[in-house]
N, C-alpha and C. Protein backbone atom coordinates (compact mmCIF):
# COMPACT_ATOMS: atom_id res chain seq x y z
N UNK A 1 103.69 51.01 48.05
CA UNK A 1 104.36 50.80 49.33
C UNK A 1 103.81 51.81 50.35
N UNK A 2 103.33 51.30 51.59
CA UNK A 2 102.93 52.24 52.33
C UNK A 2 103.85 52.86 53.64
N UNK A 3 103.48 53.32 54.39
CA UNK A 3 104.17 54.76 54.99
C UNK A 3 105.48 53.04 55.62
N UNK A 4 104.78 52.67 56.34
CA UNK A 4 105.47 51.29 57.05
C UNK A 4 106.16 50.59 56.30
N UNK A 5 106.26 50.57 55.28
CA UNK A 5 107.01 49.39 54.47
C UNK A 5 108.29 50.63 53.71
N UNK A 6 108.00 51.70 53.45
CA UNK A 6 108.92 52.50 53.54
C UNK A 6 109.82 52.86 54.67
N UNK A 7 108.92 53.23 55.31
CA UNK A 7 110.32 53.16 56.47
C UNK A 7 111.41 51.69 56.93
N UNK A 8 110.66 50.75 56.51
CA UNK A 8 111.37 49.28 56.89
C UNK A 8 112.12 49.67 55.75
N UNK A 9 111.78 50.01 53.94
CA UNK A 9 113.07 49.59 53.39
C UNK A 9 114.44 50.75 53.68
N UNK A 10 114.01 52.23 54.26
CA UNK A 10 114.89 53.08 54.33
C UNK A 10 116.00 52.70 55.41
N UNK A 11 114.90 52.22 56.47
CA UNK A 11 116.09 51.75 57.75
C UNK A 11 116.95 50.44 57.06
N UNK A 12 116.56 49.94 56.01
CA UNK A 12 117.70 49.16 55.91
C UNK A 12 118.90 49.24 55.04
N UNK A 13 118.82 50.41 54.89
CA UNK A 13 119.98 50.90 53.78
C UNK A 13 120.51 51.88 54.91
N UNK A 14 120.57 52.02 55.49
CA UNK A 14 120.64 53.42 56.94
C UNK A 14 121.06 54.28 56.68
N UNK A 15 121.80 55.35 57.26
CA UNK A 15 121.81 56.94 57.45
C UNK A 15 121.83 57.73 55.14
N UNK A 16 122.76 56.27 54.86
CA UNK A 16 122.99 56.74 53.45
C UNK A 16 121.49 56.80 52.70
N UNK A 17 121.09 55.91 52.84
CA UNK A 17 120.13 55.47 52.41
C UNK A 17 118.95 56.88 52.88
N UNK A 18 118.33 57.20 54.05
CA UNK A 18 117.87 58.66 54.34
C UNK A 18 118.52 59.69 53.08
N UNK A 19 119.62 59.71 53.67
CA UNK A 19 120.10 61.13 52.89
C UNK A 19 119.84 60.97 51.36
N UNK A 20 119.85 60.05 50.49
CA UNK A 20 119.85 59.73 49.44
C UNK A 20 118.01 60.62 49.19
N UNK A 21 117.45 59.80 50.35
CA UNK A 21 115.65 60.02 49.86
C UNK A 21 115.17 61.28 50.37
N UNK A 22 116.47 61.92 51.06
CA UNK A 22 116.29 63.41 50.97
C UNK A 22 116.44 63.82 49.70
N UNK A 23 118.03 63.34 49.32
CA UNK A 23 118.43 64.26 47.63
C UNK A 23 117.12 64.39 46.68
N UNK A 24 116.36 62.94 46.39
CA UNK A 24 115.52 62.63 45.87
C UNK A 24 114.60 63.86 45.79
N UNK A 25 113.83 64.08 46.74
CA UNK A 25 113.14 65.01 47.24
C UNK A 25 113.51 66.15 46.69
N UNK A 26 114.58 66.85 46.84
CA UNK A 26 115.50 68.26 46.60
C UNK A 26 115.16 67.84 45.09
N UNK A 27 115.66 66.69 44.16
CA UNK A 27 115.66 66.96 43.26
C UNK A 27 114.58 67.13 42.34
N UNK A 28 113.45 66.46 42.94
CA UNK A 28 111.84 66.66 42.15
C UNK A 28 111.80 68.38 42.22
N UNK A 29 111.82 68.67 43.49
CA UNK A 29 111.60 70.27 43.51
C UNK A 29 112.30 70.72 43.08
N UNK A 30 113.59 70.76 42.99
CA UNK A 30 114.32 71.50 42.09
C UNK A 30 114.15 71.80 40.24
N UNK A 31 113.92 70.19 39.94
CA UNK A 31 113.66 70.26 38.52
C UNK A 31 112.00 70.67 38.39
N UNK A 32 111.51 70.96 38.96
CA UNK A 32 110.03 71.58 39.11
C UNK A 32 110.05 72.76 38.91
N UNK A 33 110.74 73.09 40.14
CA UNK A 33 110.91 75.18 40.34
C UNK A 33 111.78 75.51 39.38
N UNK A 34 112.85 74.45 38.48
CA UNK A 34 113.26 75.31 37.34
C UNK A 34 112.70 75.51 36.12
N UNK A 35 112.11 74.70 36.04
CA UNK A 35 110.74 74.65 34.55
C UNK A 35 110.03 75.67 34.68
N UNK A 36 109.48 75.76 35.88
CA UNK A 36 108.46 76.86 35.84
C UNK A 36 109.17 78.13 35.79
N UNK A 37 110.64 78.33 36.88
CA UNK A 37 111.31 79.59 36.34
C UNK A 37 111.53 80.19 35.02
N UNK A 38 111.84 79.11 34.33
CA UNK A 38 112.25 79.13 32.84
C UNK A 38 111.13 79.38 31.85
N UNK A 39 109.72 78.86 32.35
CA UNK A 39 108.55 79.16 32.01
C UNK A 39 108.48 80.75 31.87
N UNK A 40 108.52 81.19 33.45
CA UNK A 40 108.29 82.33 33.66
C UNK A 40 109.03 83.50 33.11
N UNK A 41 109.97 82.88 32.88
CA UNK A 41 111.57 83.72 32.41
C UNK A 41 110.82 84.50 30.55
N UNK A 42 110.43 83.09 29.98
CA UNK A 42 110.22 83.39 28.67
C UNK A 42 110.78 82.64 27.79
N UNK A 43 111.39 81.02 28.49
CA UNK A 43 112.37 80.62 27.91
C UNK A 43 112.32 79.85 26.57
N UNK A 44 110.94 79.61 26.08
CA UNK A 44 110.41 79.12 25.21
C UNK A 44 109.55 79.99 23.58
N UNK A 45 109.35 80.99 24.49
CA UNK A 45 108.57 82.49 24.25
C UNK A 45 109.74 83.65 23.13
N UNK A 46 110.18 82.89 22.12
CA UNK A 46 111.13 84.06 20.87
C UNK A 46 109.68 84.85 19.88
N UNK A 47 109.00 84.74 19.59
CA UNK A 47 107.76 85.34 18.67
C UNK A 47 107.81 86.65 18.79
N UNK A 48 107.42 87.05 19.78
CA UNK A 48 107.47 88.74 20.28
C UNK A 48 108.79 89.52 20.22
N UNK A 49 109.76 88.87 20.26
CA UNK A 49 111.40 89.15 20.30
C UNK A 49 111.73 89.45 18.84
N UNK A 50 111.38 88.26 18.03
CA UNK A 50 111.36 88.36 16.96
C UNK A 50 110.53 89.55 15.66
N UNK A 51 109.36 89.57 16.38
CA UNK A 51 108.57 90.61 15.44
C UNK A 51 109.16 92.13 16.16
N UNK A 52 109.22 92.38 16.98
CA UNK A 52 109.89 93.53 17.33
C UNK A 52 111.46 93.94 16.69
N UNK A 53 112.31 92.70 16.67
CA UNK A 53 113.49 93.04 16.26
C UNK A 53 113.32 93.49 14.51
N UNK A 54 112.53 92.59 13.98
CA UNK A 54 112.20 92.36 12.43
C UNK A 54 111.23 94.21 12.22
N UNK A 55 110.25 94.71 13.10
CA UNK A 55 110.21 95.99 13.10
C UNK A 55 111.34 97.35 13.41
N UNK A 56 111.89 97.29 13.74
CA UNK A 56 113.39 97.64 14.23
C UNK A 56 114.01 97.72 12.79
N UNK A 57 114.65 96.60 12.41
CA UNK A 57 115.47 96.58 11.00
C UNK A 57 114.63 97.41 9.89
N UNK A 58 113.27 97.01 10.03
CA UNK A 58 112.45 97.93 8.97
C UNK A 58 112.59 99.46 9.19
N UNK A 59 113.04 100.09 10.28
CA UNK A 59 112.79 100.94 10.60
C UNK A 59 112.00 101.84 11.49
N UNK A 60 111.14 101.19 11.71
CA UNK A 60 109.90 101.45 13.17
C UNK A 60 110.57 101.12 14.19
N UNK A 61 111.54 102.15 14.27
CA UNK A 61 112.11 101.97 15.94
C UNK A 61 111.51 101.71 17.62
N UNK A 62 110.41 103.34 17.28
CA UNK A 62 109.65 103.28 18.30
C UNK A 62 108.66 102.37 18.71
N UNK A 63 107.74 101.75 17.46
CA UNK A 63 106.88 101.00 17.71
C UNK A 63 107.73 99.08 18.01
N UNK A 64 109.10 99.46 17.62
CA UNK A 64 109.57 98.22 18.21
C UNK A 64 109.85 98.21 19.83
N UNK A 65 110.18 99.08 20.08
CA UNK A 65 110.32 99.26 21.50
C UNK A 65 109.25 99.33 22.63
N UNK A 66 108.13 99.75 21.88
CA UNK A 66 106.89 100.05 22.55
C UNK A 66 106.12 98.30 22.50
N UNK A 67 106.99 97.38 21.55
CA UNK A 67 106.19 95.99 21.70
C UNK A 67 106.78 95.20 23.07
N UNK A 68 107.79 96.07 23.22
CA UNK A 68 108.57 95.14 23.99
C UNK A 68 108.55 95.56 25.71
N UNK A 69 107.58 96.75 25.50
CA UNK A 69 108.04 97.59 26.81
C UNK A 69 107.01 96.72 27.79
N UNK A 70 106.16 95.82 27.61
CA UNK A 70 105.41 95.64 28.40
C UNK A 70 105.86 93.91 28.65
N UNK A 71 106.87 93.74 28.10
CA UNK A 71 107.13 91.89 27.95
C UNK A 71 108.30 92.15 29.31
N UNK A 72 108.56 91.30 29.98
CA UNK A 72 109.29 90.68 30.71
C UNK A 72 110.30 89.66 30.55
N UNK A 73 110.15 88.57 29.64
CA UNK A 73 111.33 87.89 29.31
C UNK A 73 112.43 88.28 29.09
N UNK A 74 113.78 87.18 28.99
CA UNK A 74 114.59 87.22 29.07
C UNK A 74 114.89 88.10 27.36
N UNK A 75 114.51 87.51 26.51
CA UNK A 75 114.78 88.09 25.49
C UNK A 75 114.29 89.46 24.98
N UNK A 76 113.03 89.33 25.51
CA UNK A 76 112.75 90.68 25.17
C UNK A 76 113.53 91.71 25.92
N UNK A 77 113.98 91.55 27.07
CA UNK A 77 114.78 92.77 27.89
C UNK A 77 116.07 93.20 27.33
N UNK A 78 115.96 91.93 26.85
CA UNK A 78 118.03 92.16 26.55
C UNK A 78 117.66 92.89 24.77
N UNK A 79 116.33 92.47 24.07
CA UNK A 79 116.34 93.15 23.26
C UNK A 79 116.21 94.48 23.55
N UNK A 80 115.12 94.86 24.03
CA UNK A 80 114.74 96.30 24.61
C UNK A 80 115.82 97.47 25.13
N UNK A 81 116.82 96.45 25.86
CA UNK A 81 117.71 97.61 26.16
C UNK A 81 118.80 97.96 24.92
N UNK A 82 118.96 96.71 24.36
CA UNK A 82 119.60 97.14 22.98
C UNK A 82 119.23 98.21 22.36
N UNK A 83 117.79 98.01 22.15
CA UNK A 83 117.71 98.96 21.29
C UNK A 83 117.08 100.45 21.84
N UNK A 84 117.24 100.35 23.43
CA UNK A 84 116.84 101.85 24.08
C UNK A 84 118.31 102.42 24.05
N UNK A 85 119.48 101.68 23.59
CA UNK A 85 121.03 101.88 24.12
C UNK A 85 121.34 102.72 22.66
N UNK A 86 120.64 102.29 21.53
CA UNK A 86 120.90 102.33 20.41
C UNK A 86 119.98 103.87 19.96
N UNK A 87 118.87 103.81 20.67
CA UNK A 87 118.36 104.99 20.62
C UNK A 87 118.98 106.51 21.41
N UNK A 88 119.74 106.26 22.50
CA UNK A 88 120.61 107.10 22.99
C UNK A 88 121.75 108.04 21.73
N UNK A 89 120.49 109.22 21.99
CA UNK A 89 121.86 110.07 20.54
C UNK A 89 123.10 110.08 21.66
N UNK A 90 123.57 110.70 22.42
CA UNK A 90 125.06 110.64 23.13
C UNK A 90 125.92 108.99 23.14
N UNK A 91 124.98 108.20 23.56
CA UNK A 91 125.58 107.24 23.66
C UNK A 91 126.41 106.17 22.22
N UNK A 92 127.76 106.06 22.66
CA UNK A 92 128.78 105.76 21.29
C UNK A 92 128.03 104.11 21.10
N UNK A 93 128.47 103.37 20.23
CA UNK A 93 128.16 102.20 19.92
C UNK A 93 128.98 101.56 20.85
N UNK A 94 130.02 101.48 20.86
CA UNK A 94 130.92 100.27 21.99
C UNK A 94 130.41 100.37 23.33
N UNK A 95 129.81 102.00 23.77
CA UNK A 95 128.82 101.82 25.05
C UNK A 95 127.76 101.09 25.13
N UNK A 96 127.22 101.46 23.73
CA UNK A 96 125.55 101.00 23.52
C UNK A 96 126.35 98.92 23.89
N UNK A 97 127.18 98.38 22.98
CA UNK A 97 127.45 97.39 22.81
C UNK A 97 127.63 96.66 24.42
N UNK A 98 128.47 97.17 25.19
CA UNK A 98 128.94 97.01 26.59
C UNK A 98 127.84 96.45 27.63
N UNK A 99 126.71 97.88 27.35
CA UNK A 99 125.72 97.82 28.08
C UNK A 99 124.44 97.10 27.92
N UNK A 100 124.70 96.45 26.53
CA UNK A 100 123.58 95.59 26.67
C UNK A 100 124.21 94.08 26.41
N UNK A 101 125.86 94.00 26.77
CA UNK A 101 126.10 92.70 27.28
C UNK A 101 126.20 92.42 28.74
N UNK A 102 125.94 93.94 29.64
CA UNK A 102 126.13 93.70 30.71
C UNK A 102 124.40 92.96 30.95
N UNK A 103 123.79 93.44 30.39
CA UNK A 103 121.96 93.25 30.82
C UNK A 103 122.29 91.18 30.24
N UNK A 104 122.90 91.46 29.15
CA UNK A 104 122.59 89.82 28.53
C UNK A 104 123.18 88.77 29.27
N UNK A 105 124.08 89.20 30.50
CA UNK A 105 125.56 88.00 31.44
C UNK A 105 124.29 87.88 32.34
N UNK A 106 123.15 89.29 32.92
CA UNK A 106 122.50 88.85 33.93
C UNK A 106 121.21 87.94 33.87
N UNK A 107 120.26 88.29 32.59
CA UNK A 107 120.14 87.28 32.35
C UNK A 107 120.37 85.85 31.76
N UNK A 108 121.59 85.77 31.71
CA UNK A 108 121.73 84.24 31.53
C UNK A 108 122.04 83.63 32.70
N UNK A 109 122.43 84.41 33.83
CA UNK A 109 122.65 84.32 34.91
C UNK A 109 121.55 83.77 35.52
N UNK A 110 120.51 84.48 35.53
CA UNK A 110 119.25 84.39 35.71
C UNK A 110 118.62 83.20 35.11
N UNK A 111 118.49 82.87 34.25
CA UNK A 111 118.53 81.76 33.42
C UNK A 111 119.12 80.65 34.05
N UNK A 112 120.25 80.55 34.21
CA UNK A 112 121.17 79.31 34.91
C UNK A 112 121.14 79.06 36.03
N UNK A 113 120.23 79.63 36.97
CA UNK A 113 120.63 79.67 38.30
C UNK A 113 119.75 78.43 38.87
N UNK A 114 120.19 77.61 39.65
CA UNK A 114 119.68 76.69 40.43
C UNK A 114 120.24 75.13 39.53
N UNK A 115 121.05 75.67 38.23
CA UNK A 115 121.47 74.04 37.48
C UNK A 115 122.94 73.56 38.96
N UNK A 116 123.56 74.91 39.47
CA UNK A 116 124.68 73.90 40.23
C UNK A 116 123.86 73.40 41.45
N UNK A 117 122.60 73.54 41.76
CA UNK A 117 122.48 72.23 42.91
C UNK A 117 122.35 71.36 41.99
N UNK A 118 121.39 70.84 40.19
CA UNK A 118 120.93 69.79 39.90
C UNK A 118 122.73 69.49 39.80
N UNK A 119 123.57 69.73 39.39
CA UNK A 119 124.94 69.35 39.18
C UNK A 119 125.52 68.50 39.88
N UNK A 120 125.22 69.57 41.15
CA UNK A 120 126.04 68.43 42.61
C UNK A 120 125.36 67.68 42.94
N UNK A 121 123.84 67.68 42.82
CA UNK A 121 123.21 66.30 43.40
C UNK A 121 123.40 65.36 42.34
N UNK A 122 123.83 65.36 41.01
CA UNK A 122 123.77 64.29 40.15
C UNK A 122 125.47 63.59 40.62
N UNK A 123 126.45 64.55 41.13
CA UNK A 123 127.81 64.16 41.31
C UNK A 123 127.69 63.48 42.80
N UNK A 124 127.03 64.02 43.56
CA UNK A 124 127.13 63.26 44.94
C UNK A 124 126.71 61.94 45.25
N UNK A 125 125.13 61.78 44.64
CA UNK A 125 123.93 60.85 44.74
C UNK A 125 124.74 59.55 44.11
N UNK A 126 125.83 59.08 43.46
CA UNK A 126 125.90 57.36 43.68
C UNK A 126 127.08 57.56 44.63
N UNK A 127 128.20 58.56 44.86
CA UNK A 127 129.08 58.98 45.86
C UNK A 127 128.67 58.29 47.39
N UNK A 128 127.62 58.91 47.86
CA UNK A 128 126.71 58.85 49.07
C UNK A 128 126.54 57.38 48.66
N UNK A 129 125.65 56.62 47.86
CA UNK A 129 125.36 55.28 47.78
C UNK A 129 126.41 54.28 47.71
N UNK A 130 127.10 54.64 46.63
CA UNK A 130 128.96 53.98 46.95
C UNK A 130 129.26 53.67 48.82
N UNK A 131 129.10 55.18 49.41
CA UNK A 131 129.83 55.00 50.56
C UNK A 131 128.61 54.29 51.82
N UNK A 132 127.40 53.87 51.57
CA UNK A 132 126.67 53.17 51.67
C UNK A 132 126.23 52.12 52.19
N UNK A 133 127.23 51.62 50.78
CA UNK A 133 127.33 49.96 50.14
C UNK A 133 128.57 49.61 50.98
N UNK A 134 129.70 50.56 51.08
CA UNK A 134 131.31 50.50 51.37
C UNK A 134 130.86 49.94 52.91
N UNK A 135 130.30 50.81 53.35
CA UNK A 135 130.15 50.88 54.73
C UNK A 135 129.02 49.06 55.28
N UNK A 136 128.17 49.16 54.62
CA UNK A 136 127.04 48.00 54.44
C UNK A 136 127.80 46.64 54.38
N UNK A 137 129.09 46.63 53.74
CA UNK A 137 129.50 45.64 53.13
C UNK A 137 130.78 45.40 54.25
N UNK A 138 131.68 46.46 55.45
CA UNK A 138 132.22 46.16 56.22
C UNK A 138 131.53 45.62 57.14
N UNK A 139 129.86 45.92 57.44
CA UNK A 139 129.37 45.65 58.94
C UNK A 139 128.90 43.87 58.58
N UNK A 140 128.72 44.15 57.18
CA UNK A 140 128.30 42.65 57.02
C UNK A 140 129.59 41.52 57.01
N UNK A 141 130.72 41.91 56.39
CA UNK A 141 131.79 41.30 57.09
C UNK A 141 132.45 41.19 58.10
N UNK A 142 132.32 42.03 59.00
CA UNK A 142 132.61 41.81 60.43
C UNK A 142 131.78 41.32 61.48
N UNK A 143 130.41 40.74 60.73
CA UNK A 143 129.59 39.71 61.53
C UNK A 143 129.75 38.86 61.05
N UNK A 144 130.30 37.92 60.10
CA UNK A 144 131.09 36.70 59.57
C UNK A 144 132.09 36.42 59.98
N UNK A 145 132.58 37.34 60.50
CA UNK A 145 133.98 37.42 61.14
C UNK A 145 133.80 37.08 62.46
N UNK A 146 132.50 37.78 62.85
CA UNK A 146 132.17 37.22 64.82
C UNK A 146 131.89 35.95 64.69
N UNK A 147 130.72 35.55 63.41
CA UNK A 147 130.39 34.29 63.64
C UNK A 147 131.09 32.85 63.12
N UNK A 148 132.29 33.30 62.75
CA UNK A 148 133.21 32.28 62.34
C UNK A 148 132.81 31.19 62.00
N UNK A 149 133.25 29.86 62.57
CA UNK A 149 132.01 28.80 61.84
C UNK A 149 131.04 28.67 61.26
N UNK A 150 130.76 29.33 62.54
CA UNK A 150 128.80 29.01 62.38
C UNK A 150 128.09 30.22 61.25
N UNK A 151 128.97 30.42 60.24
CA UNK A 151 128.76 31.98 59.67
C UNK A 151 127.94 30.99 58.38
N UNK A 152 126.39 32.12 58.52
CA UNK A 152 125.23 31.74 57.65
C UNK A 152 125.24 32.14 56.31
N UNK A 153 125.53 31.38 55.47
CA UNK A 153 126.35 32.25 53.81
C UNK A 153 124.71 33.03 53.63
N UNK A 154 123.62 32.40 54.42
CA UNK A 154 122.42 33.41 53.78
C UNK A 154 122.40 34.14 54.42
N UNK A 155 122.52 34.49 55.63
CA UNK A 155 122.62 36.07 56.23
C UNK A 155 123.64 37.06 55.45
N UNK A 156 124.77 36.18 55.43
CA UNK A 156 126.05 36.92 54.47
C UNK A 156 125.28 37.83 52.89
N UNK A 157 124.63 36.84 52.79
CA UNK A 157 123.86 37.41 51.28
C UNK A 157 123.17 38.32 51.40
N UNK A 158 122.25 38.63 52.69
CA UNK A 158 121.33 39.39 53.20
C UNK A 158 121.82 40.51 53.37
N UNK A 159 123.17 40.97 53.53
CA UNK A 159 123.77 41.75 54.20
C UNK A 159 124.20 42.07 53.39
N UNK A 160 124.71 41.80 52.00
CA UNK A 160 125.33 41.92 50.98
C UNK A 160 124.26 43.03 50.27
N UNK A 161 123.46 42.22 49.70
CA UNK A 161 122.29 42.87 49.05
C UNK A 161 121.61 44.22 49.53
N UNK A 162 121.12 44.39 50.94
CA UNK A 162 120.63 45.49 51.69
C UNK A 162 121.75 46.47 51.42
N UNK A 163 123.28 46.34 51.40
CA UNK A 163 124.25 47.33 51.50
C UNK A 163 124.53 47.95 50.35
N UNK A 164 124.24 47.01 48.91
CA UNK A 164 124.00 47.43 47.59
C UNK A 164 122.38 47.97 47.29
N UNK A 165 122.16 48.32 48.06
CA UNK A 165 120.63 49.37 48.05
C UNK A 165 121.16 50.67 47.90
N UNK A 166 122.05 50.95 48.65
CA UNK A 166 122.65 52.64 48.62
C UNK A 166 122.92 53.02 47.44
N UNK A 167 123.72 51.84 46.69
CA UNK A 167 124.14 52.50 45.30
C UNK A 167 122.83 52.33 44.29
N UNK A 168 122.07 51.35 44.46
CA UNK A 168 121.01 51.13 43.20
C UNK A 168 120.71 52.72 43.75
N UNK A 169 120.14 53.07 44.80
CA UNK A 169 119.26 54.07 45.16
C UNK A 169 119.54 55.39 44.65
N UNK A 170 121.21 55.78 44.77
CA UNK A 170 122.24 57.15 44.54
C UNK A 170 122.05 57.15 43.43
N UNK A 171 122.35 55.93 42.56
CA UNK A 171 122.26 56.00 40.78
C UNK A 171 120.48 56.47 40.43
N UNK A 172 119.69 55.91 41.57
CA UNK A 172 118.34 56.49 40.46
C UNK A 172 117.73 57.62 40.75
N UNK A 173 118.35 58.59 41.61
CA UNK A 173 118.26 60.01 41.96
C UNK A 173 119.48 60.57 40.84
N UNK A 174 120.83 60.46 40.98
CA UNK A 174 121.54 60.71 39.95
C UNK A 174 121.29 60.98 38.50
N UNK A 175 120.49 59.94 37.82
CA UNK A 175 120.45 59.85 36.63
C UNK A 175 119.58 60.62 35.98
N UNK A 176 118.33 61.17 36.29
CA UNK A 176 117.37 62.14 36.60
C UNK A 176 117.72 63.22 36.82
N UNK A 177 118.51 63.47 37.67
CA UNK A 177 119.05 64.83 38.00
C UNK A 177 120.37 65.11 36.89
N UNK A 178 120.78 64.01 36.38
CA UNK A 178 121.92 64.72 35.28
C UNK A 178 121.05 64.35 33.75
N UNK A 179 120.41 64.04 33.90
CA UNK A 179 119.35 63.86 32.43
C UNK A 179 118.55 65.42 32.46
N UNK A 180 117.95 65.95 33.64
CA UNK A 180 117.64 66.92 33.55
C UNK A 180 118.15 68.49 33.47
N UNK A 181 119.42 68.39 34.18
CA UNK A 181 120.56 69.43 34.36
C UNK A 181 120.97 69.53 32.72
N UNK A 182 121.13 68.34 31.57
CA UNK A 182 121.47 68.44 30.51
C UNK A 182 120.56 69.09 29.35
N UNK A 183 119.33 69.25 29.96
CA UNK A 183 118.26 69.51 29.25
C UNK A 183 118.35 70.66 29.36
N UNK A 184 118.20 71.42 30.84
CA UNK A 184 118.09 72.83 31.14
C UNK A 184 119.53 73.51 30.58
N UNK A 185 120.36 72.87 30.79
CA UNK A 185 121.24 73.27 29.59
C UNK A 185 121.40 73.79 28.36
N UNK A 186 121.00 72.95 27.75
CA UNK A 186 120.34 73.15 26.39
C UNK A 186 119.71 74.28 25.86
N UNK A 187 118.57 74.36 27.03
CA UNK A 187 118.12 75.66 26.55
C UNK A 187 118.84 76.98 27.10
N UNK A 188 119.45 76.93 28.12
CA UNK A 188 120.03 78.17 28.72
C UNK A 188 121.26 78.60 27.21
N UNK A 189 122.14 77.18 26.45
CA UNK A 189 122.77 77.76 25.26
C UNK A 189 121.62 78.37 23.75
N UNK A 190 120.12 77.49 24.24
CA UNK A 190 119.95 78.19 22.77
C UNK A 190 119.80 79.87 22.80
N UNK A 191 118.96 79.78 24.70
CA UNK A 191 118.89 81.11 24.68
C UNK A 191 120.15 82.22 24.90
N UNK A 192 120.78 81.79 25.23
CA UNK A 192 122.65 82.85 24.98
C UNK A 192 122.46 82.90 23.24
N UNK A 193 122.58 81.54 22.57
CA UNK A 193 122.46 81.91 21.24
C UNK A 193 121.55 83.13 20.44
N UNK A 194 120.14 82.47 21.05
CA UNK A 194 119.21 83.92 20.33
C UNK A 194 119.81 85.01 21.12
N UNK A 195 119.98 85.41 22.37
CA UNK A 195 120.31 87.13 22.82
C UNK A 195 121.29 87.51 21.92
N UNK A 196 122.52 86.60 21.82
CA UNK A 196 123.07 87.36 20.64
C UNK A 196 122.81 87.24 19.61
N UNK A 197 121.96 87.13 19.03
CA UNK A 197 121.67 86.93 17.74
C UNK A 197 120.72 88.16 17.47
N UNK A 198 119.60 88.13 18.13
CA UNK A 198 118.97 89.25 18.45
C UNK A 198 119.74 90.92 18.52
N UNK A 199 120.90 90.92 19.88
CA UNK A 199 121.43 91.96 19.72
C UNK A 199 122.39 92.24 18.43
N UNK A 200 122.85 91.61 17.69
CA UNK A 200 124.06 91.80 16.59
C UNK A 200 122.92 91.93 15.05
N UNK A 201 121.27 91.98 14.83
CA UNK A 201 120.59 92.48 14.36
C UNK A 201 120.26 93.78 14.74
N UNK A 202 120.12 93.84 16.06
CA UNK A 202 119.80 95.04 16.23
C UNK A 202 120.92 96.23 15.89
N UNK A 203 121.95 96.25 16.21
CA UNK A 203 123.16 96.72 16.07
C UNK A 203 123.85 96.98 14.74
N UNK A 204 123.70 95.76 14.15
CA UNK A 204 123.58 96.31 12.86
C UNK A 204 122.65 97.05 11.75
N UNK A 205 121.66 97.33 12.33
CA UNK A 205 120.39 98.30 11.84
C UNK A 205 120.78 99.85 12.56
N UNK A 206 121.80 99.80 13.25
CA UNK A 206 121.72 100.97 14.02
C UNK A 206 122.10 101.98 13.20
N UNK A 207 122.18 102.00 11.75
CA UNK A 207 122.62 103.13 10.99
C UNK A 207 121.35 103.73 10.68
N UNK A 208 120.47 103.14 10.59
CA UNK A 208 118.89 104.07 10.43
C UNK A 208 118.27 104.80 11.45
N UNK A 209 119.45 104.53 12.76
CA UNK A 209 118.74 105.60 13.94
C UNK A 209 119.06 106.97 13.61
């Protein structure tokens, strides 16, 4: 479809119909820039988390910490401070414990951030098309209504159909955006799962510090 035949089908779904192929838009980029955040985050990336924590329990404290000092992910940080919390001779365990759930709320925080736009655009996008169609489907009955007699059951149909564009349209931005919000999900619980899993190893090795 080219630039012209797009704009003919947008103007005929009108203002809903725009806003819809805005959401659209928002939502490619959105589920784009969160992959790659999540990329960047580490969100796939447990290996290094893992051999460090598994050095740790053995006893190589330092050289566990020193694997981790140069990683950036989510897991490795929340490991790292665990076990820099754990290395603190002053510091009691319920501190050490505190302070590296305060590091683990931010990144999951971090982690989660940008799923409540995919949320609301999956809750709004047939909303907007619903009200659309609602709207599509009064203007087309109140020109049946002007044209009384002479009222063309195929224009009626014409008018019908164009006004049920809003909702086909809301549902296929919607469904995408809550297929994907469920995904990023997913991983934001496995990764809450490994941080604690990670820290409650570490913690329990803390008798060999």
């Amino acid at each position: 479809m080219d630039s012209a035949g797009l704009a003919e089908f947008l103007a005929r779904g009108g203002p809903a119909l725009w806003a819809i192929a805005g959401l659209s838009v928002l939502t490619t980029a959105l589920i784009l820039w969160k992959f790659w955040d999540l990329l960047r985050l580490g969100a796939w990336s447990r290996r290094p988390s893992e051999n460090a924590v598994a050095a740790w329990q053995a006893g190589a404290h330092e050289d566990a910490i020193l694997q981790l000092a140069q990683r950036n992910g989510l897991r490795a940080r929340v490991s790292r401070r665990a076990m820099e919390t754990c290395h603190t001779p002053h510091m009691g365990d319920a501190a050490a414990r505190e302070e590296t759930q305060r590091i683990g709320k931010q990144a999951l925080m971090q982690a989660r951030r940008g799923l409540r736009g995919l949320e609301l655009i999956a809750t709004i996008a047939p909303l907007i098309g619903l009200l659309g169609t609602v709207l599509g489907m009064i203007e087309a009955f109140q020109a049946l209504q002007a044209a009384g007699n002479r009222a063309d059951p195929a224009a009626l149909a014409g008018g019908i159909w164009q006004a049920l564009l809003t909702t086909a349209a809301g549902m296929a931005v919607a469904i995408p955006a809550a297929m994907a919000l469920s995904w990023f999900e997913s991983i934001c619980d496995r990764l809450q799962v490994d941080l604690e899993d990670l820290a409650t190893r570490i913690f329990t090795a803390r008798g060999g510090v």
